[in-house]
Each structure stands twice: as C-alpha cells, then as structure tokens.
N, C-alpha and C. Protein backbone atom coordinates (compact mmCIF):
# COMPACT_ATOMS: atom_id res chain seq x y z
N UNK A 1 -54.03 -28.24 -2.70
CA UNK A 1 -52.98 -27.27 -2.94
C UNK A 1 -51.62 -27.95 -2.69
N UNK A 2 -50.77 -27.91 -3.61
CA UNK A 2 -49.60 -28.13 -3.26
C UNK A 2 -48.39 -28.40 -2.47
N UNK A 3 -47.91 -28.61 -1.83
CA UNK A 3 -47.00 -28.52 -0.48
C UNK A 3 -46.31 -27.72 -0.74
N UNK A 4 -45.87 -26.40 0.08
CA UNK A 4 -45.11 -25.42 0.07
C UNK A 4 -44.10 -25.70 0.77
N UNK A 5 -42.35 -25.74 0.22
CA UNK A 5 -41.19 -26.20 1.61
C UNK A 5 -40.52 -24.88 1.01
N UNK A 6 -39.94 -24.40 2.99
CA UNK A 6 -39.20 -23.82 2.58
C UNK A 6 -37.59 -24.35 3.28
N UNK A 7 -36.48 -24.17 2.61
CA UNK A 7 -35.37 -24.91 2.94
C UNK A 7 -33.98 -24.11 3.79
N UNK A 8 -33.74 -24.71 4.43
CA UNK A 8 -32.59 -23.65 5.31
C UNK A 8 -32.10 -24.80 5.81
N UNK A 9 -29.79 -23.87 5.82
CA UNK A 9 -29.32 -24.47 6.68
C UNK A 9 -29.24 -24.36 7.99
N UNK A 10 -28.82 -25.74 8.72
CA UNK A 10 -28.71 -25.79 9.97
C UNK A 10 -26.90 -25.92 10.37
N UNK A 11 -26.61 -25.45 12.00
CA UNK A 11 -25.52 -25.53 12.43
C UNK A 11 -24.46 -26.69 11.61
N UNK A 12 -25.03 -27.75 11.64
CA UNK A 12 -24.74 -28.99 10.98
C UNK A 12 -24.42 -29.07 9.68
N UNK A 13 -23.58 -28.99 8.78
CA UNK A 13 -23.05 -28.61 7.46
C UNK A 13 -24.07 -29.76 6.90
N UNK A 14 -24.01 -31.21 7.72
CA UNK A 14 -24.62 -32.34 6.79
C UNK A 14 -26.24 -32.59 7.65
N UNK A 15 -26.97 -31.48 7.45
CA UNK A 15 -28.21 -31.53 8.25
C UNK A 15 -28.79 -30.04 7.25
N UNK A 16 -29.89 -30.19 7.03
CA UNK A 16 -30.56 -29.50 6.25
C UNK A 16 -31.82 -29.68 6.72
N UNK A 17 -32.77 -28.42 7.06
CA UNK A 17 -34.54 -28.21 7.67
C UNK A 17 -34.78 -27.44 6.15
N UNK A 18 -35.79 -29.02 6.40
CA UNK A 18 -36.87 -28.59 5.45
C UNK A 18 -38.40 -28.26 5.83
N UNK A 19 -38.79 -26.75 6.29
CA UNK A 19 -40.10 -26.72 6.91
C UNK A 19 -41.22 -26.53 6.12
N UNK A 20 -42.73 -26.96 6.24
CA UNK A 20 -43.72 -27.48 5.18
C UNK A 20 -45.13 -26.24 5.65
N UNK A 21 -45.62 -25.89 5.15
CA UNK A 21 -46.71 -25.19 5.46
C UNK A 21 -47.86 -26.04 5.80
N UNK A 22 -47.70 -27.16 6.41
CA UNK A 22 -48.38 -28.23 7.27
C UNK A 22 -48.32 -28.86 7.92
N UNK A 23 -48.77 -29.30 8.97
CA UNK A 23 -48.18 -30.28 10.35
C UNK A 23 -47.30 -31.62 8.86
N UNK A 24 -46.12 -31.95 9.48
CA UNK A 24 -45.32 -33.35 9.32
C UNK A 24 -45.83 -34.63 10.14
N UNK A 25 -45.90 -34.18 11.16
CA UNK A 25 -45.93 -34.89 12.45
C UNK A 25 -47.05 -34.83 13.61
N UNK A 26 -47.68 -35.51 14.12
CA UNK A 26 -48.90 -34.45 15.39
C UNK A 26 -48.46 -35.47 16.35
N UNK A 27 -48.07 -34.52 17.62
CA UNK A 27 -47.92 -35.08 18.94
C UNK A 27 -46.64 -35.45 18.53
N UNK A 28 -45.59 -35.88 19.07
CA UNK A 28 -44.40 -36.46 19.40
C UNK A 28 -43.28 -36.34 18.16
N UNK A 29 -42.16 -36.11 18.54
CA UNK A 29 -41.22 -36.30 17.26
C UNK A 29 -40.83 -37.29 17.09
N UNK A 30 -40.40 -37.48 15.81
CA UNK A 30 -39.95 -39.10 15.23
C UNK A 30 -38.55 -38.40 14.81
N UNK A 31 -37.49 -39.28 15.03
CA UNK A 31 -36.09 -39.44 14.82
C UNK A 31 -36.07 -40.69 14.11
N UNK A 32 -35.26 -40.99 13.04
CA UNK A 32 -35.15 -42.25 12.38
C UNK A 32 -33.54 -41.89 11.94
N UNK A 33 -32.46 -43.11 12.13
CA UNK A 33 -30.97 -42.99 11.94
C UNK A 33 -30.67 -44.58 10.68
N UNK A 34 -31.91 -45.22 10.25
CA UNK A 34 -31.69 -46.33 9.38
C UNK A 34 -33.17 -46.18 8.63
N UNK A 35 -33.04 -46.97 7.25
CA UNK A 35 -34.17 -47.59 6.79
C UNK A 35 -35.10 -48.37 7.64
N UNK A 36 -34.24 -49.55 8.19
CA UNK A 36 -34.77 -50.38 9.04
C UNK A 36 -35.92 -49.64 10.06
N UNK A 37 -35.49 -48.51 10.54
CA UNK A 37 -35.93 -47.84 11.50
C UNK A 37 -37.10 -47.29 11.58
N UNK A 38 -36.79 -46.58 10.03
CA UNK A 38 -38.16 -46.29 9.42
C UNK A 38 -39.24 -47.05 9.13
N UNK A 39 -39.21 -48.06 8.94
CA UNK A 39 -40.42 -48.92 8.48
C UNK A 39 -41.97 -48.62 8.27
N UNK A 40 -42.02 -48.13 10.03
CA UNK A 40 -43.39 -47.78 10.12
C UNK A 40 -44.03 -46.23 9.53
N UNK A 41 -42.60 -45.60 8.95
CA UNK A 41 -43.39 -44.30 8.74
C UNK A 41 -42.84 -43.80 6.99
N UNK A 42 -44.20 -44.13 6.63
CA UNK A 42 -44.02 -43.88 4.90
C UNK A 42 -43.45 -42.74 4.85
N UNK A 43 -43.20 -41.65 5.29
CA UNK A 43 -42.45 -40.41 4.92
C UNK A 43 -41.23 -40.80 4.80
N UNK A 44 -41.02 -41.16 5.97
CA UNK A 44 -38.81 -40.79 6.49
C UNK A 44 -38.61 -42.12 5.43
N UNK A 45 -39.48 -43.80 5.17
CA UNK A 45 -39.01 -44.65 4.20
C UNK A 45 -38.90 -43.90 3.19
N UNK A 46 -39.94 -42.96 2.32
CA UNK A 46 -39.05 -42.24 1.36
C UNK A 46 -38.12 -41.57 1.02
N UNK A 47 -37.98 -41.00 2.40
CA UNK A 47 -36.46 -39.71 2.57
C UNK A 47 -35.51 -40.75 2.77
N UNK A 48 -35.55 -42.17 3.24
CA UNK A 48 -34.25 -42.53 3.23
C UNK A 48 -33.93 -43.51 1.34
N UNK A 49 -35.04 -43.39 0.77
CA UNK A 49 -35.08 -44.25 -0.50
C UNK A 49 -34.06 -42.81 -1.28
N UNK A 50 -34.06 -41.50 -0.72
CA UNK A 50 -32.96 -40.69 -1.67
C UNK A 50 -31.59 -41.03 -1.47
N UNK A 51 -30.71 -41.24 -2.71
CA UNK A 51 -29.29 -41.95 -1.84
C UNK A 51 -28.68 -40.57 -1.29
N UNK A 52 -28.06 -41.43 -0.22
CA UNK A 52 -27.33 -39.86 0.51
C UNK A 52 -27.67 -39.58 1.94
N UNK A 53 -29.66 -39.86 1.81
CA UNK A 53 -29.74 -39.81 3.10
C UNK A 53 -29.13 -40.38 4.42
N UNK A 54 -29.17 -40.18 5.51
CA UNK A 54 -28.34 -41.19 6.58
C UNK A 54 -29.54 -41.00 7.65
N UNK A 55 -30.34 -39.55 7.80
CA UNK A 55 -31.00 -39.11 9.66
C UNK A 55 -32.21 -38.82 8.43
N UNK A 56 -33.40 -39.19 9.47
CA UNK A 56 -34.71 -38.00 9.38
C UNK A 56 -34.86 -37.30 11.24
N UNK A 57 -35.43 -36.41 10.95
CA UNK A 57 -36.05 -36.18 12.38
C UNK A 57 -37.39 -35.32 11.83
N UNK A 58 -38.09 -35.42 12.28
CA UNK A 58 -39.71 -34.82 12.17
C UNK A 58 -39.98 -34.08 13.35
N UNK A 59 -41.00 -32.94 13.38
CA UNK A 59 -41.13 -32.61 14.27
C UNK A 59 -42.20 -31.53 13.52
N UNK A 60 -43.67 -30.93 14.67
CA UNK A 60 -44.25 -30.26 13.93
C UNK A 60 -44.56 -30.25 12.46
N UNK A 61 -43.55 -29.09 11.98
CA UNK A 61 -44.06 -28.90 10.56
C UNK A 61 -43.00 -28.55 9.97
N UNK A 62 -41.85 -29.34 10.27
CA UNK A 62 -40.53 -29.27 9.88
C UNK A 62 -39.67 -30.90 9.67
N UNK A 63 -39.07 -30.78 8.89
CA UNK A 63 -38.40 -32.71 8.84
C UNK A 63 -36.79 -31.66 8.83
N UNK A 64 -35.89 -32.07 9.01
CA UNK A 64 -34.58 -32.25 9.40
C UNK A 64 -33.28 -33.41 8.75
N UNK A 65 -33.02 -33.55 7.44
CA UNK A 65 -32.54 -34.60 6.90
C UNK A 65 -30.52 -34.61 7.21
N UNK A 66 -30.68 -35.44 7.52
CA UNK A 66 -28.91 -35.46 7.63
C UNK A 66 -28.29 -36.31 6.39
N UNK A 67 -27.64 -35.72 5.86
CA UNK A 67 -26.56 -36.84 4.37
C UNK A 67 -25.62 -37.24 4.81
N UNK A 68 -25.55 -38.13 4.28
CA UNK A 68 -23.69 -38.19 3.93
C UNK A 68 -22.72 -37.50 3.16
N UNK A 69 -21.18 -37.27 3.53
CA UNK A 69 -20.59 -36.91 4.02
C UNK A 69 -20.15 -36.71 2.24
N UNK A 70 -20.02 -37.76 1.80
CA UNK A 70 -19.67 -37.88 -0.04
C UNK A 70 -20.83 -37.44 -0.97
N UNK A 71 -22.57 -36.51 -0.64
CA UNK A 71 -22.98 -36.60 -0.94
C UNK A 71 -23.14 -34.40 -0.96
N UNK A 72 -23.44 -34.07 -2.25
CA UNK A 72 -23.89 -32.63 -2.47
C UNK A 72 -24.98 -32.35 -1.67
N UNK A 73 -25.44 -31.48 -0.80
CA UNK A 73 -26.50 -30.67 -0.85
C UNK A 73 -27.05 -30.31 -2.68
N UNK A 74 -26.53 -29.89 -3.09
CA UNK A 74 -27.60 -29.29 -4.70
C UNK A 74 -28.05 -30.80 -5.18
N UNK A 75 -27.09 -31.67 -4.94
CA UNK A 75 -27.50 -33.04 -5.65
C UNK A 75 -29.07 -33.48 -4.80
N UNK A 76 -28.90 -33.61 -3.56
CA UNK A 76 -29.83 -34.24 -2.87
C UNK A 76 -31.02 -33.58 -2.39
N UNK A 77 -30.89 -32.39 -2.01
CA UNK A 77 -31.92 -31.31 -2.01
C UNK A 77 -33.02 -31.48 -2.54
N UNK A 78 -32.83 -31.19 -3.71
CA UNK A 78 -34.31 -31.45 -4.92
C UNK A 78 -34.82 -32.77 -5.00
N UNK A 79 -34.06 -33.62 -4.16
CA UNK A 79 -34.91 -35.28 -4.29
C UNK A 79 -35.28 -35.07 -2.92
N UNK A 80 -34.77 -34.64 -1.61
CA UNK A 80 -36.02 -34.45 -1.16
C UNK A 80 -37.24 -33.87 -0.94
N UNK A 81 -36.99 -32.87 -1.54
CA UNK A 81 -38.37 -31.93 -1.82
C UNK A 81 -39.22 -32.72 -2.84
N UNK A 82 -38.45 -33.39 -3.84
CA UNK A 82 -40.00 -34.66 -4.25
C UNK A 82 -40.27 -34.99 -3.76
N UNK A 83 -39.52 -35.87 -2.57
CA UNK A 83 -40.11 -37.47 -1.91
C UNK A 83 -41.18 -36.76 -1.29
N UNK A 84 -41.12 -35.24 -0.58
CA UNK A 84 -41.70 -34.96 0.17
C UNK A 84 -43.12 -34.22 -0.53
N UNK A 85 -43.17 -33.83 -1.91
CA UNK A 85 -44.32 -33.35 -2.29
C UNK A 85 -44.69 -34.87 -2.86
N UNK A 86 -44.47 -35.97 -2.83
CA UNK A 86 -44.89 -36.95 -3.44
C UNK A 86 -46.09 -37.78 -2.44
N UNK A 87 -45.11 -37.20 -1.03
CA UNK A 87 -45.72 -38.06 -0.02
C UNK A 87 -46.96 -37.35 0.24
N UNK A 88 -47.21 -35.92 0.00
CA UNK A 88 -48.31 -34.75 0.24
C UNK A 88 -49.18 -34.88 -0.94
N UNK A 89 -49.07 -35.42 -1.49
CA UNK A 89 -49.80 -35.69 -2.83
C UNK A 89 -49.87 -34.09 -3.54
C-alpha cells in the first residue's frame, strides 16, 4: 500500500512536518544539518538530493524538513513527498 503523508506547518516558517502512516525511524531520532551527515541514512540522502533542502530530523513517524530561505514551500513540498514515497516503495 502506498505511503500516506500528511503535511503541516510548523512554528518555523522554513520547517515543514511531514507525518507518514508508518514508523520513519525505530528507537532514537536522527537529526541531519548536511549531505555529508547524512550518508548513512538513505532517507534524509534523498531529502537532501531535493534542492532547497538544508535540516532533516526524523522521529517516530514524522520527518521534519527545514529549506532554505530563497526556496518556495509549493516548489519543494511535492519533491519531498516523492523522495519520500520513493524511499517507501
């Protein structure tokens, strides 16, 4: 079945929760602030392969993406909801 996200803003104008109708994460949260950072975790490497991205944070069954500052929400939004049904197969 599909990955179901549903999307809401946060306090943070450049921070957007995207929560999944499935664990993201089990046991511990992952914060990632670079590519580099990401390495080890094929998700957040795809969320940062959308341009724009800058933050992941994971947690449960929710990811947390922060953009940059020159970058739309409507623009970037819908690329991460691919990366993220891409990564859910």
């Amino acid at each position: 079945m599909p990955v179901q996200i549903t999307v809401e803003p946060t306090p943070n104008p450049l921070a957007m929760k995207f929560t999944l109708d499935r664990p993201v994460v089990e046991g511990r949260s992952q914060s990632y602030d670079s590519p580099q950072a990401a390495e080890r975790s094929p998700l957040a490497k795809k969320l940062f392969a959308v341009r724009g991205v800058v933050g992941v944070f994971m947690a449960a069954n929710f990811i947390t993406v922060r953009k940059d500052s020159d970058v739309e929400w409507e623009e970037i939004a819908p690329r991460v909801e691919a990366a993220v049904k891409a990564h859910f197969g």
